[in-house]
N, C-alpha and C. Protein backbone atom coordinates (compact mmCIF):
# COMPACT_ATOMS: atom_id res chain seq x y z
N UNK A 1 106.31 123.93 110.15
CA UNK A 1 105.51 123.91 111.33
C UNK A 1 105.23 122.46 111.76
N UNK A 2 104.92 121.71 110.23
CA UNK A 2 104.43 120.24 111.46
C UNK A 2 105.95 119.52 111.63
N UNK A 3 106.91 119.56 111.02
CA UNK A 3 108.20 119.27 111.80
C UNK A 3 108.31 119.53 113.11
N UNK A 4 108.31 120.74 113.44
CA UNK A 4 108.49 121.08 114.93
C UNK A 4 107.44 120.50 115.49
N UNK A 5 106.16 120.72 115.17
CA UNK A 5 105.17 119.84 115.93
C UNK A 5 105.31 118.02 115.97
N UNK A 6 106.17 117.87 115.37
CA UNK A 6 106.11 116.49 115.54
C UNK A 6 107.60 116.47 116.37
N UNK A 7 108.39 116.66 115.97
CA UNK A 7 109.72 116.53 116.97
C UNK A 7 108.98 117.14 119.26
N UNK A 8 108.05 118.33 118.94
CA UNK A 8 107.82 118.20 120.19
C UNK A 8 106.93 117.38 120.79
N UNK A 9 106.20 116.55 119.95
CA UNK A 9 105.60 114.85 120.36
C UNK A 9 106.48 114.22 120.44
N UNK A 10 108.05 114.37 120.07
CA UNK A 10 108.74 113.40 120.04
C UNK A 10 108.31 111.99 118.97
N UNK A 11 108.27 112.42 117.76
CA UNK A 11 107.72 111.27 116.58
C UNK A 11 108.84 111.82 115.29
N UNK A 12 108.92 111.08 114.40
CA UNK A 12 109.77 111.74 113.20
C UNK A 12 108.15 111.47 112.40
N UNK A 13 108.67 112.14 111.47
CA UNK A 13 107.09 112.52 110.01
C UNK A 13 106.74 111.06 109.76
N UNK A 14 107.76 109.99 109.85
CA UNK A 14 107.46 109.04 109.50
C UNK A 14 106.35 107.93 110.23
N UNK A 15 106.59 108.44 111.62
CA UNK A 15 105.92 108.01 112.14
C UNK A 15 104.13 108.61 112.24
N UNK A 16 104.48 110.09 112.43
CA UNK A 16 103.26 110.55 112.38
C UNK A 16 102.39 110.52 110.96
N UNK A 17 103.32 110.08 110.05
CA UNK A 17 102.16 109.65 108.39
C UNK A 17 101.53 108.14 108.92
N UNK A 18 101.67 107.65 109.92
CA UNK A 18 101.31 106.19 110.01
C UNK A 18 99.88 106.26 109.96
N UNK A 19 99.49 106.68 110.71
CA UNK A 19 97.53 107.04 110.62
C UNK A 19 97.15 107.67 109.31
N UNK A 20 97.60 108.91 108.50
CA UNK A 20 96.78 108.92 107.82
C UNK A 20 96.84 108.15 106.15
N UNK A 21 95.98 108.09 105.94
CA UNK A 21 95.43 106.96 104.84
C UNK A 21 96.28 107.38 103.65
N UNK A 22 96.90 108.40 103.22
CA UNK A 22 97.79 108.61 102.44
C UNK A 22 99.13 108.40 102.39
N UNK A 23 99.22 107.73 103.56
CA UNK A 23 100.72 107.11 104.03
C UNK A 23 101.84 108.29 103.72
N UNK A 24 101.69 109.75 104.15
CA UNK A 24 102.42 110.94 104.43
C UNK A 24 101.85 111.85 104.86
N UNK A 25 102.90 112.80 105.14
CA UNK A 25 102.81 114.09 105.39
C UNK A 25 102.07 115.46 104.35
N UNK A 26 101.17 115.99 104.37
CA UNK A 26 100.73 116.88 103.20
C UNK A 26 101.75 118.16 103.33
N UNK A 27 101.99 118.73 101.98
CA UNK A 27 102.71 119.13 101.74
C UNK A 27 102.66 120.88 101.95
N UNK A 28 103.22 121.63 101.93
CA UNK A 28 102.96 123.09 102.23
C UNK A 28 102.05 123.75 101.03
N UNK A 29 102.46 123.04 99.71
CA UNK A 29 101.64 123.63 98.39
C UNK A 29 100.81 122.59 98.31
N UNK A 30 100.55 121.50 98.94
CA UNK A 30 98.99 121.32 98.98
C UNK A 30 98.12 121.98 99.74
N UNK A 31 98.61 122.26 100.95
CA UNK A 31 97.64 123.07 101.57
C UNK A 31 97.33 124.55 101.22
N UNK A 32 98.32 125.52 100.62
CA UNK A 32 98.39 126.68 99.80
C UNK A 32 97.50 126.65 98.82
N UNK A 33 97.63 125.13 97.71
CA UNK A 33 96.53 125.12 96.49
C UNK A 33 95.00 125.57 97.22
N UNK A 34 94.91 124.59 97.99
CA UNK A 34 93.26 124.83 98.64
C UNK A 34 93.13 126.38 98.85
N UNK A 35 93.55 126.88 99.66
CA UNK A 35 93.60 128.31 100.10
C UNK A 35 93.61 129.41 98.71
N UNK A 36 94.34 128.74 97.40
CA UNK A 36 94.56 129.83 96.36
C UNK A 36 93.34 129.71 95.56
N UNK A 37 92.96 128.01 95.63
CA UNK A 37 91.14 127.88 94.67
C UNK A 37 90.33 128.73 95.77
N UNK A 38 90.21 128.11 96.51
CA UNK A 38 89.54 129.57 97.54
C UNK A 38 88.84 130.34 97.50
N UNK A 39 90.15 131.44 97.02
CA UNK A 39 90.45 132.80 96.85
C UNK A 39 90.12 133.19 95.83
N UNK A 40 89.82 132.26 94.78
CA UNK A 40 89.95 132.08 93.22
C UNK A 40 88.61 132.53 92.67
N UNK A 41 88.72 132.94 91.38
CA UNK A 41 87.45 132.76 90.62
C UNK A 41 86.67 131.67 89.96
N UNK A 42 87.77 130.54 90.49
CA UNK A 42 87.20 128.94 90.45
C UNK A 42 86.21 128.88 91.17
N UNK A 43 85.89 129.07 92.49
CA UNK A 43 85.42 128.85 93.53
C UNK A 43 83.98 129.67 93.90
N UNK A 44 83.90 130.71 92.87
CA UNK A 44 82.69 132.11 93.51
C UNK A 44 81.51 131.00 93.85
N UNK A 45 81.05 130.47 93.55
CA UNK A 45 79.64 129.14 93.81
C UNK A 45 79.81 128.68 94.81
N UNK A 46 80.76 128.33 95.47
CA UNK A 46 81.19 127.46 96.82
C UNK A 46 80.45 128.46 98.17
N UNK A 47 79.87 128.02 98.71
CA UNK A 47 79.69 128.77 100.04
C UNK A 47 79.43 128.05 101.27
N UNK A 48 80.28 128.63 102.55
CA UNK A 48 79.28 127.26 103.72
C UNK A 48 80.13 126.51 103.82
N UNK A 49 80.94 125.63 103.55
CA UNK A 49 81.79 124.56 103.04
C UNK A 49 82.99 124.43 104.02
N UNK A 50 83.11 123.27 104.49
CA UNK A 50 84.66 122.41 105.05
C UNK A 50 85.43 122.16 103.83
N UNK A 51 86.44 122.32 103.78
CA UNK A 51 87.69 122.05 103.10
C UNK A 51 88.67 121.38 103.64
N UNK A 52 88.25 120.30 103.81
CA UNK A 52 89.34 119.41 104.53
C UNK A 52 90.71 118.83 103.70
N UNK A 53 91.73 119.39 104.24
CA UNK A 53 93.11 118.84 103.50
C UNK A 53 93.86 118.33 104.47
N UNK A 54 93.61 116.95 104.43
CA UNK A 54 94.06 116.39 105.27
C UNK A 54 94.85 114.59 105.54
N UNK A 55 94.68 114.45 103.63
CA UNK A 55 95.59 113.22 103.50
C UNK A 55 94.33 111.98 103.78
N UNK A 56 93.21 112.22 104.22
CA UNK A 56 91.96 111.17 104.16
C UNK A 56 91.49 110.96 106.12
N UNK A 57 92.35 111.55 106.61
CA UNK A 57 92.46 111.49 107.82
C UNK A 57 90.88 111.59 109.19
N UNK A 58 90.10 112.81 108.20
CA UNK A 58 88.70 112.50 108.74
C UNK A 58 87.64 111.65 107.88
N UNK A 59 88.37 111.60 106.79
CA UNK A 59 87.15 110.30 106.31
C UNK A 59 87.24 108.84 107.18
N UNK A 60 88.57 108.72 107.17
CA UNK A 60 88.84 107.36 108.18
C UNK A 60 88.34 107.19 109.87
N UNK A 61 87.94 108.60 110.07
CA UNK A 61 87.61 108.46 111.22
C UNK A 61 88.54 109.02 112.46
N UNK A 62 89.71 109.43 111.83
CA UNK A 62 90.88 109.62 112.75
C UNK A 62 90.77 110.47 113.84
N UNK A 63 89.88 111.82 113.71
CA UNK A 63 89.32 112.37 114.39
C UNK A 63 89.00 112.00 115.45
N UNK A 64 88.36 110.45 116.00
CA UNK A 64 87.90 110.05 116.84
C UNK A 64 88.87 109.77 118.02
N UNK A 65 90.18 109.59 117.54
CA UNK A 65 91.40 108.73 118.11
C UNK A 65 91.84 109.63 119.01
């Protein structure tokens, strides 16, 4: 998905990792892990909560841009 979303900005991945602070693209099983702790019996305590997976991208502020 973010392939195509980046080819129809017209950017390659390389370019679009330039902003965030992890200097890449996050990966399909990083974003899956989040979703599977989740789901998990890791997680029953968690409630309310942002889960941001996003390579550091709103800590930096990127959001704003």
């Amino acid at each position: 998905m973010n392939v195509k979303f980046q080819e129809d900005e017209g950017r390659t991945l390389e370019e679009a990792a330039v902003p965030i602070p992890m200097k890449r693209i996050g990966l399909m099983e990083e974003i899956a892990a989040a979703a599977v702790f989740l789901a998990s019996e890791h997680s029953t305590y968690i409630t309310g909560q942002d889960i941001v997976v996003d390579g550091g991208l709103m800590a930096m502020g990127q959001w704003a841009n």
